[in-house]
Structure formats: structure tokens, C-alpha cells
Protein backbone atom coordinates (compact mmCIF):
# COMPACT_ATOMS: atom_id res chain seq x y z
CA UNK A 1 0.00 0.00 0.00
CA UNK A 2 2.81 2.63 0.97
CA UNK A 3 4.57 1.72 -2.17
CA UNK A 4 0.73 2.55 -4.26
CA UNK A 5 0.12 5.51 -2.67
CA UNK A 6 4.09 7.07 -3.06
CA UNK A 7 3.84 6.44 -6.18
CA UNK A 8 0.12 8.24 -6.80
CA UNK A 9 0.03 10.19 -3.57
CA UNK A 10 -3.36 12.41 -4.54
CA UNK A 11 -6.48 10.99 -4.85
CA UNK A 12 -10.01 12.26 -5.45
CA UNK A 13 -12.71 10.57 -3.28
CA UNK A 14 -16.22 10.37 -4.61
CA UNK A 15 -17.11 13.14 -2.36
CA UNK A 16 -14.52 15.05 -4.61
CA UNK A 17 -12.44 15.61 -1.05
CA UNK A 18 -8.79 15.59 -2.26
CA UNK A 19 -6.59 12.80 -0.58
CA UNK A 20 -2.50 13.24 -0.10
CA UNK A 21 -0.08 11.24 1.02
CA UNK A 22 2.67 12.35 2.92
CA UNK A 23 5.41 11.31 5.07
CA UNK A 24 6.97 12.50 7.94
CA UNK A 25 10.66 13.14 7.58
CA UNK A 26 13.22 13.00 9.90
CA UNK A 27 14.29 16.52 9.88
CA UNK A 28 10.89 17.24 10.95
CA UNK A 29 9.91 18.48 7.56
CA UNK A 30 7.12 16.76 5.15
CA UNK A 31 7.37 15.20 1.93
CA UNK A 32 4.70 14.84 -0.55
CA UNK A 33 3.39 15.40 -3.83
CA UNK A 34 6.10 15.09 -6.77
CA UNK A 35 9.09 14.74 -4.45
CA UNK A 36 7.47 12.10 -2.58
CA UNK A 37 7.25 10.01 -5.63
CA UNK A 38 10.40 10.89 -6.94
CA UNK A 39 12.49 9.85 -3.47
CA UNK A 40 10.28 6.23 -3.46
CA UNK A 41 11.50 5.57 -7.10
CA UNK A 42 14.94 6.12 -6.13
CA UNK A 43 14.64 4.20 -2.72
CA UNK A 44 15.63 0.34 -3.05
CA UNK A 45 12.26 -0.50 -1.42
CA UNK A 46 10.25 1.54 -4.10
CA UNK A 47 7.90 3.76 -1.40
CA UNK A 48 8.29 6.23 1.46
CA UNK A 49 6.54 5.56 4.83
CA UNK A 50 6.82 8.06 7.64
CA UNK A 51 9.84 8.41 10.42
CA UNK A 52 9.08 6.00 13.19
CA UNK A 53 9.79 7.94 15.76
CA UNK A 54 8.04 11.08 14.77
CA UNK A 55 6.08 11.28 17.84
CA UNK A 56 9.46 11.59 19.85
CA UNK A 57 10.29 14.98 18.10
CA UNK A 58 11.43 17.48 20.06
CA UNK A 59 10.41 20.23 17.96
CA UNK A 60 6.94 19.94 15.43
CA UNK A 61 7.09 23.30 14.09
CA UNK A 62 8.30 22.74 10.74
CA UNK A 63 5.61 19.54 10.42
CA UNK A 64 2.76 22.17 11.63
CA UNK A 65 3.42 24.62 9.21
CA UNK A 66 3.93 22.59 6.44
CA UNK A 67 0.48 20.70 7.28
CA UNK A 68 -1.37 24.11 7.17
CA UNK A 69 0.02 24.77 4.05
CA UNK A 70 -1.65 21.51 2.90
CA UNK A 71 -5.09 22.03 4.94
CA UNK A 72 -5.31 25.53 3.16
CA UNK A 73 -5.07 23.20 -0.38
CA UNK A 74 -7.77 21.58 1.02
CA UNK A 75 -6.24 18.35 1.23
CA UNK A 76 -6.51 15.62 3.87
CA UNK A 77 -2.85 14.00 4.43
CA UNK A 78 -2.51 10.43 4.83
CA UNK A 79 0.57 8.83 6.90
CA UNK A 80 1.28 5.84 7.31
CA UNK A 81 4.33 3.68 9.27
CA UNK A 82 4.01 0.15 10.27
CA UNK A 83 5.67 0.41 13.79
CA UNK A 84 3.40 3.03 14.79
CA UNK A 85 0.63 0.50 16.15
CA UNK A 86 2.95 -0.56 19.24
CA UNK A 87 3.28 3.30 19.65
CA UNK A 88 0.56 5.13 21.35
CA UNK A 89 2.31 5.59 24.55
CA UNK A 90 4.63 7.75 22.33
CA UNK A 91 2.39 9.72 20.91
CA UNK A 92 0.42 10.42 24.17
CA UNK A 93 3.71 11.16 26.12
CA UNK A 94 4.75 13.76 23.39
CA UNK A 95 1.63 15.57 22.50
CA UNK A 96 1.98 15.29 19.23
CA UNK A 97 -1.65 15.75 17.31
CA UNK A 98 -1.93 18.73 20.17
CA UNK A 99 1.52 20.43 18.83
CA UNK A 100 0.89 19.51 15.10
CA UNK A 101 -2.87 21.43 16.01
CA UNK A 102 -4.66 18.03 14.41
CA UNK A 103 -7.70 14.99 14.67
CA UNK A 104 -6.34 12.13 13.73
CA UNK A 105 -8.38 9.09 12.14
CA UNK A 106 -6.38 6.15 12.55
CA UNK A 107 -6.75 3.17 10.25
CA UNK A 108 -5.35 -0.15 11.19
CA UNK A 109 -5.03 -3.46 9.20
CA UNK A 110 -4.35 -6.30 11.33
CA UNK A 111 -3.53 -10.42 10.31
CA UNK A 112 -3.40 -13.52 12.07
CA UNK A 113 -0.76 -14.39 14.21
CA UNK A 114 0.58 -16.79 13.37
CA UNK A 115 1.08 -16.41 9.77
CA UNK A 116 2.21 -13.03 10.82
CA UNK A 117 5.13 -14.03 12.89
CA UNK A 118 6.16 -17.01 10.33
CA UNK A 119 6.27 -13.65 7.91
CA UNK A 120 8.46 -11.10 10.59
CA UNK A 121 10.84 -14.18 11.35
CA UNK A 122 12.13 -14.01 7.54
CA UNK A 123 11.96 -10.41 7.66
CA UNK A 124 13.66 -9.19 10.87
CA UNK A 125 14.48 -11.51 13.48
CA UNK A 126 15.96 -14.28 11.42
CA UNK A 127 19.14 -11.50 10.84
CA UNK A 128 19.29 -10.71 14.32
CA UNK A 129 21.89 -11.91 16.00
CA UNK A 130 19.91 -11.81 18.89
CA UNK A 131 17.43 -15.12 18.15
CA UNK A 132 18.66 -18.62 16.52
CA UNK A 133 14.47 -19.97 17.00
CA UNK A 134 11.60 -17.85 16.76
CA UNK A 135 11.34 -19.38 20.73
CA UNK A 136 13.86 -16.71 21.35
CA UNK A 137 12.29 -14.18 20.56
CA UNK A 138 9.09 -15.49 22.93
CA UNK A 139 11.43 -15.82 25.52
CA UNK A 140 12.76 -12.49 25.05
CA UNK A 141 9.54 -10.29 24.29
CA UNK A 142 6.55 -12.58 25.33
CA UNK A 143 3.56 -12.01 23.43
CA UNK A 144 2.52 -8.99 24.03
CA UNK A 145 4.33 -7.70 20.61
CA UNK A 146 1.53 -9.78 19.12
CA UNK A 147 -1.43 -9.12 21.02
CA UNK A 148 -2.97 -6.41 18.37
CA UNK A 149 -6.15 -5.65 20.53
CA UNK A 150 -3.94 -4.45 23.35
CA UNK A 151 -1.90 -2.33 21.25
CA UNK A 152 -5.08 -0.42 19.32
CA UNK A 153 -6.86 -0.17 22.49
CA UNK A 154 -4.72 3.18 23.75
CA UNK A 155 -5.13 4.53 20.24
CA UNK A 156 -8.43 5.29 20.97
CA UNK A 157 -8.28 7.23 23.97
CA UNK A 158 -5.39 9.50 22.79
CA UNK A 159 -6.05 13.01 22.95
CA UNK A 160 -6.99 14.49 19.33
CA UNK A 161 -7.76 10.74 17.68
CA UNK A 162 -11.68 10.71 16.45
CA UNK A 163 -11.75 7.36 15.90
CA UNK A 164 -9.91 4.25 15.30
CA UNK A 165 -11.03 1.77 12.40
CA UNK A 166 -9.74 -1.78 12.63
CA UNK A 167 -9.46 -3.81 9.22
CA UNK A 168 -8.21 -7.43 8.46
CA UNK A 169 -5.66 -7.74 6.04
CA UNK A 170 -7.08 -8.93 2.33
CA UNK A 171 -5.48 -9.62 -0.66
CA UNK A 172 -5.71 -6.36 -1.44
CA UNK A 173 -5.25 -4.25 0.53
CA UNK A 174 -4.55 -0.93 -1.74
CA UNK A 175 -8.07 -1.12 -2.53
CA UNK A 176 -9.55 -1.90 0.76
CA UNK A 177 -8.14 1.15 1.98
CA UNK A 178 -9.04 3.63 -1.12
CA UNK A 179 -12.49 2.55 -1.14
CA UNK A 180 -12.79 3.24 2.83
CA UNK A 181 -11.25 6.82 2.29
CA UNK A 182 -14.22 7.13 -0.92
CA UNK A 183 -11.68 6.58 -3.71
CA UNK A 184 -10.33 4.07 -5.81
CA UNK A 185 -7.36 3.35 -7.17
CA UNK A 186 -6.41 4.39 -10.79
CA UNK A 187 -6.39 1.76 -13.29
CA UNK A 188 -3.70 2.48 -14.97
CA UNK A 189 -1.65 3.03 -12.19
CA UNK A 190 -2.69 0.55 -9.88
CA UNK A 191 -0.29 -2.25 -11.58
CA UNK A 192 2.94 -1.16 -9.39
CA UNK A 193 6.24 -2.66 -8.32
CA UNK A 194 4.75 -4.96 -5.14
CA UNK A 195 6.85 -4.29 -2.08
CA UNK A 196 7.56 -5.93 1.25
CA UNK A 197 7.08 -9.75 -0.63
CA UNK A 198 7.89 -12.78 1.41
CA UNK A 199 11.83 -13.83 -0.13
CA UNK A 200 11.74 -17.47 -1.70
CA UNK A 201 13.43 -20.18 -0.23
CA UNK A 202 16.20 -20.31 -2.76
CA UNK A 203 16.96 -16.73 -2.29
CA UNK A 204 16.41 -17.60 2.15
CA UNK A 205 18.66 -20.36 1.11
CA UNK A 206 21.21 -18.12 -0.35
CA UNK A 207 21.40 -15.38 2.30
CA UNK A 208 21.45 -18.29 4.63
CA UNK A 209 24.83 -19.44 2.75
CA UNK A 210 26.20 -16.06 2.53
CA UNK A 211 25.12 -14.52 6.06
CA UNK A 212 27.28 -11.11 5.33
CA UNK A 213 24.61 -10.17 2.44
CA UNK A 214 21.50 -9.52 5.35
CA UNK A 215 21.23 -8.11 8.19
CA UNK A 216 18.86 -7.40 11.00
CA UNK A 217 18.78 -3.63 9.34
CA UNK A 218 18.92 -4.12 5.77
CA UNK A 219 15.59 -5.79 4.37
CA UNK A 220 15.61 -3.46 1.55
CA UNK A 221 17.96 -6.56 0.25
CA UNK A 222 15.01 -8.84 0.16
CA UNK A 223 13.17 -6.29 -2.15
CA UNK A 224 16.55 -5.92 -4.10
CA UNK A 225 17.13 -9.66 -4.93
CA UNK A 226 13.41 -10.01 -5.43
CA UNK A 227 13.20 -7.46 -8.22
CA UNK A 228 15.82 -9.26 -9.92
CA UNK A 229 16.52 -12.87 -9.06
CA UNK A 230 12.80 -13.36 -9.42
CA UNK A 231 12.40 -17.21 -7.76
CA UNK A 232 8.96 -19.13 -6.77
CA UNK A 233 7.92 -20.06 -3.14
CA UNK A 234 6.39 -19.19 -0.01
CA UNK A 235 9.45 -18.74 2.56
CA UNK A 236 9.71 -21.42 4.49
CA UNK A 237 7.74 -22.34 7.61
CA UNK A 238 9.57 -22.30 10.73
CA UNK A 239 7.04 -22.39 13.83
CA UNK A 240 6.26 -26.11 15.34
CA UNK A 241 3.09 -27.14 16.72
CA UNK A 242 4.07 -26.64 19.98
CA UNK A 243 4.87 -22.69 19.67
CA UNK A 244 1.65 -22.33 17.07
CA UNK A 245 -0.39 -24.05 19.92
CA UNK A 246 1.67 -21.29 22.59
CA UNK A 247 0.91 -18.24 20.42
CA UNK A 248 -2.72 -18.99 20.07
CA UNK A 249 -3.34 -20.08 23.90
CA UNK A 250 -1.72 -16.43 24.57
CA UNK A 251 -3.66 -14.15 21.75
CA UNK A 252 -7.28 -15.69 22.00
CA UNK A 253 -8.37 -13.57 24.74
CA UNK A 254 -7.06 -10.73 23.06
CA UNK A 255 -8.35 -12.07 19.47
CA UNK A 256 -11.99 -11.81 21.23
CA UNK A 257 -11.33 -7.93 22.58
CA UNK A 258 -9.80 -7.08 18.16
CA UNK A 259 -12.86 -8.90 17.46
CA UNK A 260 -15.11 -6.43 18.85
CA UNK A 261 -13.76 -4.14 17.13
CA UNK A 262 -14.19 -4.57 14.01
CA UNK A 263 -17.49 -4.11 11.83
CA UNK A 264 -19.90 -6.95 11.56
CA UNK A 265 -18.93 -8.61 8.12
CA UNK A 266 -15.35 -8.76 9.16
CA UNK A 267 -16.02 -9.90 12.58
CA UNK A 268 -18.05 -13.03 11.06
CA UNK A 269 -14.94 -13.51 8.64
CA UNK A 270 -12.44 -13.42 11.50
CA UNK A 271 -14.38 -15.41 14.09
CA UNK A 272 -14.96 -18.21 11.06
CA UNK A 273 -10.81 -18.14 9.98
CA UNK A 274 -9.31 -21.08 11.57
CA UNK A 275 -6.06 -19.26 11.22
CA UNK A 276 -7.21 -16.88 14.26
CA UNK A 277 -7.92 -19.52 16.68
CA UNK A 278 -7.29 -23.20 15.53
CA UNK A 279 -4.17 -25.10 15.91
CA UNK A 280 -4.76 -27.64 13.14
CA UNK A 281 -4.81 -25.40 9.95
CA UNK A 282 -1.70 -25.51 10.36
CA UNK A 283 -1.07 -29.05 10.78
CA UNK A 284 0.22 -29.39 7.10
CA UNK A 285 2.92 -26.77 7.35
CA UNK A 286 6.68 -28.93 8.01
CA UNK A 287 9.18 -27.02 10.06
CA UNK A 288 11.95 -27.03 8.14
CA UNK A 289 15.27 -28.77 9.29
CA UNK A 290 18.75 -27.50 8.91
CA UNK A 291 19.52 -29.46 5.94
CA UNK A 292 16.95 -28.30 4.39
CA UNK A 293 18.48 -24.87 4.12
CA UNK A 294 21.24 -26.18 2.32
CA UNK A 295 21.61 -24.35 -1.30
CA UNK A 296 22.44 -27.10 -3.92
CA UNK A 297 24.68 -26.56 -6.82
CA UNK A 298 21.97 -26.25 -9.06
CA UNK A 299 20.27 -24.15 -6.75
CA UNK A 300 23.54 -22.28 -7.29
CA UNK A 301 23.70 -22.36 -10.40
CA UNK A 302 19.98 -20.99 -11.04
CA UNK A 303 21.09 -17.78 -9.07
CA UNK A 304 24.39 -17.21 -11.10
CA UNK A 305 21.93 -17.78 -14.44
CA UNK A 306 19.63 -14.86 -12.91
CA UNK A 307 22.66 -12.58 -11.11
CA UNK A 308 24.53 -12.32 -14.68
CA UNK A 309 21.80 -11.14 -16.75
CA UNK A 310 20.41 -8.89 -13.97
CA UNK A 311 23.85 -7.20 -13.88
CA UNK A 312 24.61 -7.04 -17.56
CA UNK A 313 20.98 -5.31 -17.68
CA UNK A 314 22.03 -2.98 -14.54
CA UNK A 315 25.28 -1.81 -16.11
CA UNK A 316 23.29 -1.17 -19.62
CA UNK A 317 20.77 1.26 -17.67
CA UNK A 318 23.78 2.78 -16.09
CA UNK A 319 25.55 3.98 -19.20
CA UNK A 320 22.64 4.87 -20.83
CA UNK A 321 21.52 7.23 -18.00
């Protein structure tokens, strides 16, 4: 969705209220419009979210006067930042809708959790060299990280947030959200670069072999090698029964408080997804063993056949440009 809306960040709802997307920079300042889609085509993951820790600024002048520039427009500015969900107590410590002189609507798209933390293992904490299990990272954070209801719930009793609407994650998503804001996405435009894609296990595999390539802060390399070493494959599962059975023993309770918030057609579709509270969907998914992360030669060989054509095709654009 970020990577959508950076590239077409103004949109025209039905209502004919004008839509922008912005992000908040780290300087303080605000990007949108044309320079927000230029900086997301030039950024390895292809989009431009917002500064995580914008709600820790010391100083929101600049961001205030920039968003009155955009109110007077008559434009309503959409931000967006993934890590802002665990963050109320931020805001709420910091003031920051009160200094920024703003309501705030905030939208929230939520998954199961399990799938969910079978995803983050592959994208953060498999690099860390913090956690050798996903079990580590239990015994080192709980569950709370996971327990969405309990992190939305403070969101709605900060100071200058209207409301609070809870979504579950669909297919997609870009046009979930557009037709909940009253647009749509364009046509034309809608086909873009997807971002944020779960790495295939020959490309795992190969990071696996060659640890130096990822780290716990670089996972604009999984967008990087999937642009161009373009593999099949879901990653590969890595929770066992045991720690599926854990997770959902320690979310249900909070699975039932998410579930009331959410409108009536998507609380029937959550409290009918197995995924949400049932250990045996997931009965058919096999941990994967050591050896099975083992990249063969032709496995090998199938990279070098995609890396040398990808390169020869980088170095072309290069002299070109």
C-alpha cells in the first residue's frame, strides 16, 4: 500500500475531497506530492513511509506549518508507518496531534498471528543476532508484541484521535483502503512494483549461505534480490506445533477484545478463519530442518543464471543514464 500511494500520492474521493499522502521526515519536515514520488522511485524498497519515531520529536514546528500549508489546499494528508501501532504511549507522552494542532483518524489493518510471525521471522528476526528460534524471541519479548487488541486499544483514547477503524488484512489491501477513504485506485496506475514480498526459499537459502549479504537492518535486500533474481515459493515455515499451539493459547483472549472491534462482516470472517484460533490449519505446514536450508549446486547455479543477466541489464541502464 505505501509503495501505491508514493507512487500516486493524490487521490479524489467520490465526495470530490482531495486525498494526499505524505510522510513525515526526519528533519521534521514533510514530503509529498512530486518529491514524494520521486524519493520512493529512487529508494531500493520503491515507497516512502513516515519516520518512526516522529512522535518523539522534540520540535513539530516545521511539520505544523507545512500541514497548514496543505489544509489551506484543502487536502486531507494520509501517513502511514508500520511500527506506529505498538506506539501510542509515544504519541500520548509527546503531545503530538496537540503540537501539530490536528484529529487524527487512525486506520489499522491487522492479520493472524501466526502467519504473521512465520512472515516477521524471515523479515527481521531471522538476521538478528539476537534469536537462533523464533522461541527466542518469545522468551525475550513474550507475546505482548503480538497481542494487536492491546496495542489499538490506547489509540483510541489519545487526545486528538476521532476514531480508530480496525481492518483485516485482504489480498488487497490498496483497494480496501481507497475505497474506505471514498476513492479508488487508478487503473492504470494501480499495476505497481509490489513491495515488502515474502523472499523465496532459494533466495532464504542463499542469504542463509552467505550470512554477510542480510542483516537485522537491511531488508531493503530482500526487495533488491526479489526485483531481480525473481524465484517461486512461499518462505519457508519455521514455527512447530508446539509454539503455534503457545501463540494462540496467549492471543485468543485478546483475538476476542480485536474482534469487537471490528465491523460486523469482518467480525463473522475473523471469528470463522481457523487461522485466528485453531491449531490444526496448520497441521500441514513442516518445520523445516537445517539441511533443508542447504543451497544445492543447481540451486547455485539458477542464481548465477539470474545474477549475470540482472547485472549485464544494470550496467546497460547505467551507461545509458
Amino acid at each position: 500500500m505505501q509503495a501505491y500511494l508514493s507512487a500516486n500520492p493524490i487521490h479524489l474521493t467520490a465526495n470530490n475531497e482531495k486525498l494526499l499522502y505524505c510522510s513525515f521526515q526526519r528533519d521534521g519536515t514533510i514530503l509529498h506530492g512530486d518529491k514524494i514520488a520521486a524519493c520512493a522511485q529512487q529508494s531500493p524498497l520503491k515507497y516512502e513511509a513516515s519516520f518512526p519515531d516522529a512522535a518523539e520529536w522534540q520540535d513539530a514546528s516545521l511539520a505544523r506549518k507545512e500541514l497548514d500549508r496543505i489544509f489551506e489546499q484543502g487536502y486531507t494528508p494520509i501517513f502511514s508507518q508500520e511500527d506506529w501501532g505498538r506506539r501510542a504511549g509515544h504519541f500520548k507522552d509527546s503531545k503530538l496531534f496537540d503540537q501539530l494542532n490536528i484529529d487524527v483518524h487512525a486506520v489499522v489493518y491487522v492479520r493472524p498471528q501466526v502467519d504473521w510471525f512465520n512472515s516477521a521471522w524471515w523479515q527481521w528476526f531471522a538476521w538478528s543476532e539476537k534469536f537462533s528460534s523464533p522461541e527466542d524471541v518469545i522468551k525475550a519479548w513474550g507475546y505482548k508484541f503480538m497481542q494487536w487488541g492491546n496495542q489499538i486499544t490506547p489509540w483510541k483514547r489519545l487526545s486528538r484521535v476521532k476514531g480508530v477503524t480496525v481492518r483485516l488484512q485482504v489480498s488487497d489491501i490498496v483497494k480496501d483502503f481507497l475505497e474506505l477513504m471514498g476513492g479508488e485506485a487508478r487503473e492504470k496506475e494501480y499495476i505497481v512494483e509490489r513491495n515488502n514480498i515474502s523472499l523465496s526459499p532459494i533466495l532464504i537459502k542463499l542469504l542463509k549461505r552467505y550470512p554477510i549479504l542480510r542483516s537485522a537492518h537491511s531488508a531493503d535486500v530482500d526487495s533488491i534480490l526479489s526485483r531481480y533474481l525473481q524465484f517461486e515459493g512461499r518462505p519457508p515455515w519455521v514455527l512447530n506445533s508446539q509454539l503455534i499451539t503457545d501463540i494462540l493459547d496467549a492471543t485468543r483472549e485478546d483475538n476476542i477484545l480485536l474482534m469487537a472491534m471490528l465491523d460486523p462482516s469482518s467480525r463473522e470472517l475473523m471469528q470463522n478463519d481457523p487461522r485466528w484460533w485453531d491449531a490444526d490449519c496448520f497441521v500441514n505446514n513442516r518445520v523445516w530442518k537445517e539441511a533443508d536450508y542447504r543451497l544445492s549446486e543447481n540451486e547455485l547455479l539458477a542464481v548465477t543464471g539470474k545474477v549475470l543477466p540482472a547485472l549485464i541489464d544494470l550496467g546497460r541502464k547505467q551507461t545509458s543514464s
